[in-house]
Each structure stands twice: as C-alpha cells, then as structure tokens.
C-alpha atoms as a PDB file:
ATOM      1  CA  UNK A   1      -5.490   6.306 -12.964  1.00  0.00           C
ATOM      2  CA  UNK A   2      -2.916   4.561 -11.009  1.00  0.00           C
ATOM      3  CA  UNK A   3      -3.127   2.578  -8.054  1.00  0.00           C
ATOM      4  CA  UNK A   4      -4.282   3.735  -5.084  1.00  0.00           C
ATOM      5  CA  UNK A   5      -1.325   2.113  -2.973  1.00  0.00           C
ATOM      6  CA  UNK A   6       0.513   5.034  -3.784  1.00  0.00           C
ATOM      7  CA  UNK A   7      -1.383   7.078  -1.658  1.00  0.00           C
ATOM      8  CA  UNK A   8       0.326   8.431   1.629  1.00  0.00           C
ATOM      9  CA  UNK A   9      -1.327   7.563   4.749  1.00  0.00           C
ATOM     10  CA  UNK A  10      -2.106  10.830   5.339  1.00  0.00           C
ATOM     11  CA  UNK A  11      -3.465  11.729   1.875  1.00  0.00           C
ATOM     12  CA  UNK A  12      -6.051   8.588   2.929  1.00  0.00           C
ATOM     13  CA  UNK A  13      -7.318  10.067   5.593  1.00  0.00           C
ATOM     14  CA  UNK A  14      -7.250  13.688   4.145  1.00  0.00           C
ATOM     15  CA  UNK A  15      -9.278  11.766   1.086  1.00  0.00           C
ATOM     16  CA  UNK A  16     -11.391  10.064   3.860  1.00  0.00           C
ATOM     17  CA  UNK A  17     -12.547  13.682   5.445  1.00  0.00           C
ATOM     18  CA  UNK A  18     -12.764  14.931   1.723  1.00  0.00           C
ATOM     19  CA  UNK A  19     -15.405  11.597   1.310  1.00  0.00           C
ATOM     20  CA  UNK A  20     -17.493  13.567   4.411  1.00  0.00           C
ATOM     21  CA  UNK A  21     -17.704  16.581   2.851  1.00  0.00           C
ATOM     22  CA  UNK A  22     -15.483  18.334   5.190  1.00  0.00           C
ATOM     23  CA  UNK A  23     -14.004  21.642   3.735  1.00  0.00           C
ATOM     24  CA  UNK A  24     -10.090  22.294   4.059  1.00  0.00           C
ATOM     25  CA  UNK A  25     -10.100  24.535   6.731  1.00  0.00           C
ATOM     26  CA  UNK A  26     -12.197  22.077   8.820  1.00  0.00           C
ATOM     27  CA  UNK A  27     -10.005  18.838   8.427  1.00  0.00           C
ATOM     28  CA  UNK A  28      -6.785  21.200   8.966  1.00  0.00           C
ATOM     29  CA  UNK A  29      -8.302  21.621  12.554  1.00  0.00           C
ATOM     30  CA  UNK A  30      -9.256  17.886  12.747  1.00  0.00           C
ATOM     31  CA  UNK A  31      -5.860  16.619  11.661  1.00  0.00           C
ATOM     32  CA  UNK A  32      -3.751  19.519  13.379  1.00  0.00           C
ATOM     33  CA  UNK A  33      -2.407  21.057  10.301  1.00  0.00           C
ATOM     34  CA  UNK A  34      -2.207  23.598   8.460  1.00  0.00           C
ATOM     35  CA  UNK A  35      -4.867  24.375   5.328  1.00  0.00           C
ATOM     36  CA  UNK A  36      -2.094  24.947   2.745  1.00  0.00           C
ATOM     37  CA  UNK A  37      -0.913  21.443   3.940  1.00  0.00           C
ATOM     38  CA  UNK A  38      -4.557  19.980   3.325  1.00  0.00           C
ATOM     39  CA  UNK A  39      -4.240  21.353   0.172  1.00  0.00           C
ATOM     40  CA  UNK A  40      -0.992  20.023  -0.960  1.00  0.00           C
ATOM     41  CA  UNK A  41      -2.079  16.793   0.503  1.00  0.00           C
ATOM     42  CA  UNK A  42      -4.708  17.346  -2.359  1.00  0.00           C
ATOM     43  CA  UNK A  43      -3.082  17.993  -4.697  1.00  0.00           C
ATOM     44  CA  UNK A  44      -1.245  14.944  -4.837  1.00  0.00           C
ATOM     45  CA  UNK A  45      -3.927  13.035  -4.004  1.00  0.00           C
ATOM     46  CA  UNK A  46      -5.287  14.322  -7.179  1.00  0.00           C
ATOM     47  CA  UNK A  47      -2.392  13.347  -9.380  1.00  0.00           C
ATOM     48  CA  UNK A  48      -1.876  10.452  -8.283  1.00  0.00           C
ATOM     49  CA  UNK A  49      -5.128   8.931  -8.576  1.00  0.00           C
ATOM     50  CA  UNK A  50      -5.080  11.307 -12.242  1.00  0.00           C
ATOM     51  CA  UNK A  51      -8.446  13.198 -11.096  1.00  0.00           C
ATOM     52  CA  UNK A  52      -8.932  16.781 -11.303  1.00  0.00           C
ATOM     53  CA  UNK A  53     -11.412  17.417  -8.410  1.00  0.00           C
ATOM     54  CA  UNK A  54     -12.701  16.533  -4.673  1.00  0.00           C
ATOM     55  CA  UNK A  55     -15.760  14.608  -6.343  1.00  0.00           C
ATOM     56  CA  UNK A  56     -13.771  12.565  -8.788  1.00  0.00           C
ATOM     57  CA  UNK A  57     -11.211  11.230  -6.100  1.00  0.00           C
ATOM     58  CA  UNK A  58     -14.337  10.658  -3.785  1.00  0.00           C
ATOM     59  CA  UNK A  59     -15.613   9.265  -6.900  1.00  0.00           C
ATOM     60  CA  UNK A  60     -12.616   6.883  -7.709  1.00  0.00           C
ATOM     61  CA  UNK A  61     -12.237   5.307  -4.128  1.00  0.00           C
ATOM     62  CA  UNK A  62     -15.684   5.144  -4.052  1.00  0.00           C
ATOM     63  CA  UNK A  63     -15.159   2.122  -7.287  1.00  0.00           C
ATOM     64  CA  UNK A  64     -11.537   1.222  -5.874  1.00  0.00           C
ATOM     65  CA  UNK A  65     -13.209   0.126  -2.591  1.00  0.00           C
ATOM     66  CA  UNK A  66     -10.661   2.365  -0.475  1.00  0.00           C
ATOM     67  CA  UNK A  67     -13.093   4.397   1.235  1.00  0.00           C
ATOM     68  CA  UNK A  68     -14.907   0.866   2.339  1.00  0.00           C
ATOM     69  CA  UNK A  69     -11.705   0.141   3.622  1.00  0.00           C
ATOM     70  CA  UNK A  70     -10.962   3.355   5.441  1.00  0.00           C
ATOM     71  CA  UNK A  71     -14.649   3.109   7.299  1.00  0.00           C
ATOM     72  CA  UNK A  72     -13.891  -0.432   8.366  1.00  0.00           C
ATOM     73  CA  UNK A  73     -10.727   0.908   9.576  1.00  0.00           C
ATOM     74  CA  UNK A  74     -12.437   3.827  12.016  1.00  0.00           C
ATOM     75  CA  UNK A  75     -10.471   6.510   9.899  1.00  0.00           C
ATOM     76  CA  UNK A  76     -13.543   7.704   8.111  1.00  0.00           C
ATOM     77  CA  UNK A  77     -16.529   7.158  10.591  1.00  0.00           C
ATOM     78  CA  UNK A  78     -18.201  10.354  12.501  1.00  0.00           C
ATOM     79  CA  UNK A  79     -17.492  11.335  15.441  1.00  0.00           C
END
C-alpha cells in the first residue's frame, strides 16, 4: 500500500462519503459531479492505496488514521 499523501483532495473526500456509506450516484449529487467522475475518483483511490474495493480503502484509512483526520476536519461529518 502506499502512502496515503498521494491521495487528491478530492479522492479524500470522495473516500470520506465512501466511509458513510454513501453510494456513487448520491455523493455525485453531494459533490456536484458527475457518477462516472465518482467512479474514476475510485478508481484511483483504489490503486493508489493498492485495495481492490470500497470496504478495503474504508478499511485502510480506517488504520492510516485519515478518516480521523477528515472528521476533525468537517469533510466527513453528517449533515
């Protein structure tokens, strides 16, 4: 797995909505894009942490700390 610094911004707080359990179509609407960008988002989310699904990435920044950082952030809190 590599480090999770290589993440975009935006593939954080794709990974963040991912971490609530928010489909694709649901955080294109949030974020004001479009579904196949969600899902390039995860795709490279997925490669670059070297995960093969939604639950492992949650997974990984779940151990990395990242989505801790995220919440404190506001990125990944309800609304």
């Amino acid at each position: 797995m590599r480090p999770i610094t290589d993440l975009t911004e935006q593939e954080y707080v794709v990974l963040a909505h991912v971490a609530k359990g928010q489909r694709n179509a649901k955080i294109a609407d949030e974020l004001s894009i479009s579904t196949r960008t969600v899902e390039n988002h995860l795709y490279h989310i997925f490669d670059k942490l070297g995960v093969s699904s939604r639950t492992e990435a949650v997974v990984y920044a779940l151990y990395t700390g990242l989505l801790s950082n995220l919440e404190m952030s506001g990125i990944a809190q309800d609304e």
